[in-house]
PDB file of N, CA and C in Angstrom:
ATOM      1  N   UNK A   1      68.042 179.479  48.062  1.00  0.00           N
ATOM      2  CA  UNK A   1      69.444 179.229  48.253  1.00  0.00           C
ATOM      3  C   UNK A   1      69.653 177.735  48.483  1.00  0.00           C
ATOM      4  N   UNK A   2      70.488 177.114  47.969  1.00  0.00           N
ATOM      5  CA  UNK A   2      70.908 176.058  48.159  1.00  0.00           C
ATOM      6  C   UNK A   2      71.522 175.305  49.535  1.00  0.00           C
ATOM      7  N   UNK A   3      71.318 174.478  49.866  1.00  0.00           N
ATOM      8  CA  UNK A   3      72.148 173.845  50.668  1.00  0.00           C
ATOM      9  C   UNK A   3      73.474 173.076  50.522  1.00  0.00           C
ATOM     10  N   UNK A   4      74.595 173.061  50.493  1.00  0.00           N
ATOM     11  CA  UNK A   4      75.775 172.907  50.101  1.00  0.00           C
ATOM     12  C   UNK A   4      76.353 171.566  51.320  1.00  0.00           C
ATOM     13  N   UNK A   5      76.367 170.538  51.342  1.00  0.00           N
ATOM     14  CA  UNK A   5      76.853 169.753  52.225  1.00  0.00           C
ATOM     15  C   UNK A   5      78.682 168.963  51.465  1.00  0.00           C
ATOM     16  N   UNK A   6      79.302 168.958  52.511  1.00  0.00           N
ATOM     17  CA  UNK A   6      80.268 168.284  52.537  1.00  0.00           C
ATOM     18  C   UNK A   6      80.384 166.607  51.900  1.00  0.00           C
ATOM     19  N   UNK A   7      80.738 166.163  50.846  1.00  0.00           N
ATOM     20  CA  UNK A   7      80.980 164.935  50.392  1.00  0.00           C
ATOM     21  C   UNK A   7      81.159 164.431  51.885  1.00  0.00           C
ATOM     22  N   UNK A   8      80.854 162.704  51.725  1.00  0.00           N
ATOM     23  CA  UNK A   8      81.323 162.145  53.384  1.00  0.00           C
ATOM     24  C   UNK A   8      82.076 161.260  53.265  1.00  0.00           C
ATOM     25  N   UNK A   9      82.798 161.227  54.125  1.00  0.00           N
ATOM     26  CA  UNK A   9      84.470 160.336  54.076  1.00  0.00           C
ATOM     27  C   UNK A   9      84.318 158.902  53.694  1.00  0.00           C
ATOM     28  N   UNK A  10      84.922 158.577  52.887  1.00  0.00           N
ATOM     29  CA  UNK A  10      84.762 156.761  52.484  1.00  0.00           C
ATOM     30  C   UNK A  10      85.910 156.420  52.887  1.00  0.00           C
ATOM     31  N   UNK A  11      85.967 155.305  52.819  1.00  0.00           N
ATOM     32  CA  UNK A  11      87.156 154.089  52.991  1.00  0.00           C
ATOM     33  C   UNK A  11      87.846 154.176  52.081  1.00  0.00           C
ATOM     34  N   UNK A  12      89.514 153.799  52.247  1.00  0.00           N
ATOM     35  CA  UNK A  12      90.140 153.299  50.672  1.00  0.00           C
ATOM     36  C   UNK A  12      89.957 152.435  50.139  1.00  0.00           C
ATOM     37  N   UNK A  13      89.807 152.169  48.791  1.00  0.00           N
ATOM     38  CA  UNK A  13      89.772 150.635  48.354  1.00  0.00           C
ATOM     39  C   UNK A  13      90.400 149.641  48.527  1.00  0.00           C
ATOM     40  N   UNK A  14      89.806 148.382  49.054  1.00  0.00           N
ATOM     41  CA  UNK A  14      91.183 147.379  49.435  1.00  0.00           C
ATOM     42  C   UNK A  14      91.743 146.926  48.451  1.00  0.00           C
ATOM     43  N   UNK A  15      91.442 147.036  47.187  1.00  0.00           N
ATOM     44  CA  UNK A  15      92.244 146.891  46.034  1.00  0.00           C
ATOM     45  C   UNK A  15      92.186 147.492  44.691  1.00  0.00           C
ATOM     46  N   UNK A  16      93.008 147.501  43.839  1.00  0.00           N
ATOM     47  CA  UNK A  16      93.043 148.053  42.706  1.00  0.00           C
ATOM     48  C   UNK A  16      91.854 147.241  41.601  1.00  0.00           C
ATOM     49  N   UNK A  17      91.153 147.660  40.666  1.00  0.00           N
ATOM     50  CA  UNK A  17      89.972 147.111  40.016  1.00  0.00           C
ATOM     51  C   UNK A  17      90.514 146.750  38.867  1.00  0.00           C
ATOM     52  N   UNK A  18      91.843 146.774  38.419  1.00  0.00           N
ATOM     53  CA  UNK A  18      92.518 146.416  37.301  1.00  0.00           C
ATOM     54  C   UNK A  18      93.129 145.107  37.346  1.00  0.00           C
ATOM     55  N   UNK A  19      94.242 145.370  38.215  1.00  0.00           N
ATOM     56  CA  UNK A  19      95.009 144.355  39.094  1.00  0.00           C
ATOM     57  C   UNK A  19      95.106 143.722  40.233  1.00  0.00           C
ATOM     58  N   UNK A  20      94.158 144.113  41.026  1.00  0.00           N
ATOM     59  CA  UNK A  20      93.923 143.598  41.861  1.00  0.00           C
ATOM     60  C   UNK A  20      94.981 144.005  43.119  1.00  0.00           C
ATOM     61  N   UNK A  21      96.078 144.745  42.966  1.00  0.00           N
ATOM     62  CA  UNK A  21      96.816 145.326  44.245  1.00  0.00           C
ATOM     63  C   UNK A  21      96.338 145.458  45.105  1.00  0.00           C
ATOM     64  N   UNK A  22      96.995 145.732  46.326  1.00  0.00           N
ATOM     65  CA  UNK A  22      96.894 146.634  47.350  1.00  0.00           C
ATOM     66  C   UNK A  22      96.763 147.496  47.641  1.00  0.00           C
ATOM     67  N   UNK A  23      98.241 148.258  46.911  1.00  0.00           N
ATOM     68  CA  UNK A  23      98.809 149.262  46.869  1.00  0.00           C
ATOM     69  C   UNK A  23      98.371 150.218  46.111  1.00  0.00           C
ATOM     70  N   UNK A  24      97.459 151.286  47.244  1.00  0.00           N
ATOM     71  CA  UNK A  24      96.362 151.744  46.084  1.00  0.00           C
ATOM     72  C   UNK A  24      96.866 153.514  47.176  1.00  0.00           C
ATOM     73  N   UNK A  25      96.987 155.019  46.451  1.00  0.00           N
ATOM     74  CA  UNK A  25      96.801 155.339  47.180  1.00  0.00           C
ATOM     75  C   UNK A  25      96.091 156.802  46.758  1.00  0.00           C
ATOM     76  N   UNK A  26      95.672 157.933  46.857  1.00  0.00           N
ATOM     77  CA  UNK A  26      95.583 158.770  46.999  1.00  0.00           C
ATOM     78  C   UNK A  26      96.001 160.013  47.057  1.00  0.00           C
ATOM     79  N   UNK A  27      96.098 161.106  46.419  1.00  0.00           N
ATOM     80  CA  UNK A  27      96.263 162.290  47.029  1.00  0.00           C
ATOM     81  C   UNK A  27      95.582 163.569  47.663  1.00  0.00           C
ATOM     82  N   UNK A  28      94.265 163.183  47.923  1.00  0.00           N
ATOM     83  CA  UNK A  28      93.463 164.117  48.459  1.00  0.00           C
ATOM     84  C   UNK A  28      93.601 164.019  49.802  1.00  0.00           C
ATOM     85  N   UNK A  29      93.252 165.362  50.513  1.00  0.00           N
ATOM     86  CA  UNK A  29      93.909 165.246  52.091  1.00  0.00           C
ATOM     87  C   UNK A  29      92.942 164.625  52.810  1.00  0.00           C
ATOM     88  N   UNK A  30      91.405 164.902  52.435  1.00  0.00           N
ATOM     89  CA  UNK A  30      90.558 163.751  53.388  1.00  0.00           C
ATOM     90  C   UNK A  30      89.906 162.648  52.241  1.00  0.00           C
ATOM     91  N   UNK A  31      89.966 161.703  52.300  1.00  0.00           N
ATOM     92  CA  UNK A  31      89.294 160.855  50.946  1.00  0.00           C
ATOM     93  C   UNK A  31      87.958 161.041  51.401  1.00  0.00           C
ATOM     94  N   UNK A  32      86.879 160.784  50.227  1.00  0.00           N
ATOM     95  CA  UNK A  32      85.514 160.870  50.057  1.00  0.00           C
ATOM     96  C   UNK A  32      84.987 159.878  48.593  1.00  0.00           C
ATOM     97  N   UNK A  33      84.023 160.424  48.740  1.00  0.00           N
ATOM     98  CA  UNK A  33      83.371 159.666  47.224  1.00  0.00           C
ATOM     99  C   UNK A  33      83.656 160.344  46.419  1.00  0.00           C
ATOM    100  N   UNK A  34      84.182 161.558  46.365  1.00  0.00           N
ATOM    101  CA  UNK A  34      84.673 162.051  45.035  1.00  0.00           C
ATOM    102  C   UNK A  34      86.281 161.961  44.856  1.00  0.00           C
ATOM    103  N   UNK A  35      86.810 161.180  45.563  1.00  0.00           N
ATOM    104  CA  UNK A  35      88.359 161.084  45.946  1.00  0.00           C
ATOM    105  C   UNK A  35      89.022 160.254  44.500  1.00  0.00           C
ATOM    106  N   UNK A  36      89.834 160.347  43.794  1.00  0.00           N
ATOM    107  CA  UNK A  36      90.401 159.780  42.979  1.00  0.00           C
ATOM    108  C   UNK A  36      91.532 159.117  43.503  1.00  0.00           C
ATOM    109  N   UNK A  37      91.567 157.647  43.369  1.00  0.00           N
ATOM    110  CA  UNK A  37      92.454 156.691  43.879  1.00  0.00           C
ATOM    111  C   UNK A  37      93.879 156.134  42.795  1.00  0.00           C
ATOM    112  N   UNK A  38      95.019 156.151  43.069  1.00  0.00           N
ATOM    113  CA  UNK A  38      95.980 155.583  41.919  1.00  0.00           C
ATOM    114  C   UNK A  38      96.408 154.087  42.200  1.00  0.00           C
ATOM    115  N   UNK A  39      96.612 153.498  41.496  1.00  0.00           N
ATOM    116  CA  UNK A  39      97.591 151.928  42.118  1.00  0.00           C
ATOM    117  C   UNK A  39      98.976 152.512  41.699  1.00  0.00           C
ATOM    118  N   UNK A  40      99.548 151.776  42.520  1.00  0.00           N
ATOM    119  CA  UNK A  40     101.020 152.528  42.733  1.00  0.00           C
ATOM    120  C   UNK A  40     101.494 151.373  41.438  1.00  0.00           C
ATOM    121  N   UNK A  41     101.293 150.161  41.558  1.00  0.00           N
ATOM    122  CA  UNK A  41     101.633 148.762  40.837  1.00  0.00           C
ATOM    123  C   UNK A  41     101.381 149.095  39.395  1.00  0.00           C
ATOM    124  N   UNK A  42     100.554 148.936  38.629  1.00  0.00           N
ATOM    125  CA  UNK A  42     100.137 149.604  37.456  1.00  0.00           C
ATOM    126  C   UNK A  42      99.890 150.887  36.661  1.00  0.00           C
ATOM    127  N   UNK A  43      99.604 151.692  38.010  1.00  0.00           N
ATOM    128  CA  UNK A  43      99.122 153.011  37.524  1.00  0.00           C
ATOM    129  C   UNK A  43      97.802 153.482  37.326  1.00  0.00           C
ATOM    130  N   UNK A  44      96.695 152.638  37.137  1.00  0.00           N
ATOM    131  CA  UNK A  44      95.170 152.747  36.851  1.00  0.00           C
ATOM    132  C   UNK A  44      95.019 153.836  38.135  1.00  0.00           C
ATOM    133  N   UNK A  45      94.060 155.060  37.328  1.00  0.00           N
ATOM    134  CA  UNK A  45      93.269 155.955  38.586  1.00  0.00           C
ATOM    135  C   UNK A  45      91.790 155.999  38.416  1.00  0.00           C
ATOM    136  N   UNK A  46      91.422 156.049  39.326  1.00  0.00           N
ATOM    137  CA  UNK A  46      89.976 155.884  39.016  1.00  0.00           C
ATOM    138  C   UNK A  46      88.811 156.324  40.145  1.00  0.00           C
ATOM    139  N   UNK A  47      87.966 156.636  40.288  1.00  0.00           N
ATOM    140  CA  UNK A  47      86.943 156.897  41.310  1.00  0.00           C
ATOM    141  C   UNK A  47      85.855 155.959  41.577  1.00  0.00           C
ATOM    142  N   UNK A  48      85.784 156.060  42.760  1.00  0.00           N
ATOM    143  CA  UNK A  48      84.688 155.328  43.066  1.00  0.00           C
ATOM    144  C   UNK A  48      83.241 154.860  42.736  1.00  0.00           C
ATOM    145  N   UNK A  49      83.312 156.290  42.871  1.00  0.00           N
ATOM    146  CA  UNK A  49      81.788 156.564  42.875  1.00  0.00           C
ATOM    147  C   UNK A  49      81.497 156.572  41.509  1.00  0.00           C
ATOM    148  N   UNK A  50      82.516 157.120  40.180  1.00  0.00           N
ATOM    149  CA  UNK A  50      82.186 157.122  39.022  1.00  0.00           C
ATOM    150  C   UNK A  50      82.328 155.029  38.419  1.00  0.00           C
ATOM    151  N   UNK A  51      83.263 154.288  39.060  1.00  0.00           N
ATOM    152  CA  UNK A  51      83.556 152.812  38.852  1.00  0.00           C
ATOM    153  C   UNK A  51      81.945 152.557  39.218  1.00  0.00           C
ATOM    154  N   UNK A  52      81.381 152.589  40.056  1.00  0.00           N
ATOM    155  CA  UNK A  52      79.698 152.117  40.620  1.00  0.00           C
ATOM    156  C   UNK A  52      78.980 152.299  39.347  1.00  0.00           C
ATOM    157  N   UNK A  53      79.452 153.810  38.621  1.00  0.00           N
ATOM    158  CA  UNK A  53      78.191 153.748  37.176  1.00  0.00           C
ATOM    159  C   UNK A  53      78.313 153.091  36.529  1.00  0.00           C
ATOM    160  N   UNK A  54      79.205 152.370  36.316  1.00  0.00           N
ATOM    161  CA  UNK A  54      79.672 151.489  35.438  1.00  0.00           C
ATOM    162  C   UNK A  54      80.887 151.939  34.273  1.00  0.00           C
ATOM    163  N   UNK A  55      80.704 150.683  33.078  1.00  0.00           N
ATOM    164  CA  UNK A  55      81.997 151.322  32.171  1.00  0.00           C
ATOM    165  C   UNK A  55      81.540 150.648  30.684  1.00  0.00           C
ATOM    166  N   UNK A  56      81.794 151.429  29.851  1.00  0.00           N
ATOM    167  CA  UNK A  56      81.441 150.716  28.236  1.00  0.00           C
ATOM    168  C   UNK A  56      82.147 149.754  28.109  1.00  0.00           C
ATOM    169  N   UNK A  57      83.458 149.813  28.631  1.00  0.00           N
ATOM    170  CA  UNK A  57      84.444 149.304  28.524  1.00  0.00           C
ATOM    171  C   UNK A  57      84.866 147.705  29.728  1.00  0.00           C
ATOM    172  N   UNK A  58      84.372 146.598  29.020  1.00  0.00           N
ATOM    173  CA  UNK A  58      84.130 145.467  29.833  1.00  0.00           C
ATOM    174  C   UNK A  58      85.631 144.783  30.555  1.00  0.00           C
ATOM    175  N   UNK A  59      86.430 144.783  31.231  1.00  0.00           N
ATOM    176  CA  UNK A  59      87.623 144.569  31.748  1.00  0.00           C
ATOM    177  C   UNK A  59      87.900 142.937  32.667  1.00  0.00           C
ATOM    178  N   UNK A  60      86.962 143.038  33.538  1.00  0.00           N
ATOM    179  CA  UNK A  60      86.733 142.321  33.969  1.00  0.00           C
ATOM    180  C   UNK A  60      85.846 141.014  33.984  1.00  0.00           C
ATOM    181  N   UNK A  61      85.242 140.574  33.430  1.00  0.00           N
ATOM    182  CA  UNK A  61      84.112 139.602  33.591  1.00  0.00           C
ATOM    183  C   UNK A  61      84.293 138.537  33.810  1.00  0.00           C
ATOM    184  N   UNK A  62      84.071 137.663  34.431  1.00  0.00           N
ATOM    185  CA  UNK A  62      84.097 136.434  35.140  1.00  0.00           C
ATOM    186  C   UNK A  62      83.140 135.600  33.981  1.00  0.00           C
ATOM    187  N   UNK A  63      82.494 135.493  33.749  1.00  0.00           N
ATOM    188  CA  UNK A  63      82.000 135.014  32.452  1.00  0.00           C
ATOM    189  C   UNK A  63      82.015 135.478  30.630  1.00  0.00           C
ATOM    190  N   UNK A  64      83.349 136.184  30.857  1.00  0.00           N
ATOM    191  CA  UNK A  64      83.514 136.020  29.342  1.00  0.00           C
ATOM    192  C   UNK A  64      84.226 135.260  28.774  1.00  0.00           C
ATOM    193  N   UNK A  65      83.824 134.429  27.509  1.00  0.00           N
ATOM    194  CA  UNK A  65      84.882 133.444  26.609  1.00  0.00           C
ATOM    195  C   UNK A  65      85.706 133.971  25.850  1.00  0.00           C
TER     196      UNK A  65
END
């Protein structure tokens, strides 16, 4: 039989990974690592824990020309 544990509570993000907002929020009643976050400003939703694996899709880079 398996052992079944509870995801464990994370922090909200202090900002949006698109735009960089604030204004980031949630609708799950306790957030976790599987919690899906919205920016209220843009709209981008996204997870945490899945943003950490990375993305094909390059958005950000500080060193691209």
């Amino acid at each position: 039989m398996r052992e079944t544990r509870d995801p464990e509570p994370a922090e909200a993000p202090a900002n949006c990974p698109t735009c960089r907002s604030r204004d980031v929020v949630t609708t799950s009643k306790v957030a976790n690592a599987d919690s899906y976050w919205r920016c209220a400003s843009c709209g981008e939703v996204w997870n945490a824990a899945r943003l950490k694996a990375g993305t094909r899709y390059r958005r950000d880079s500080p060193f691209q020309r």
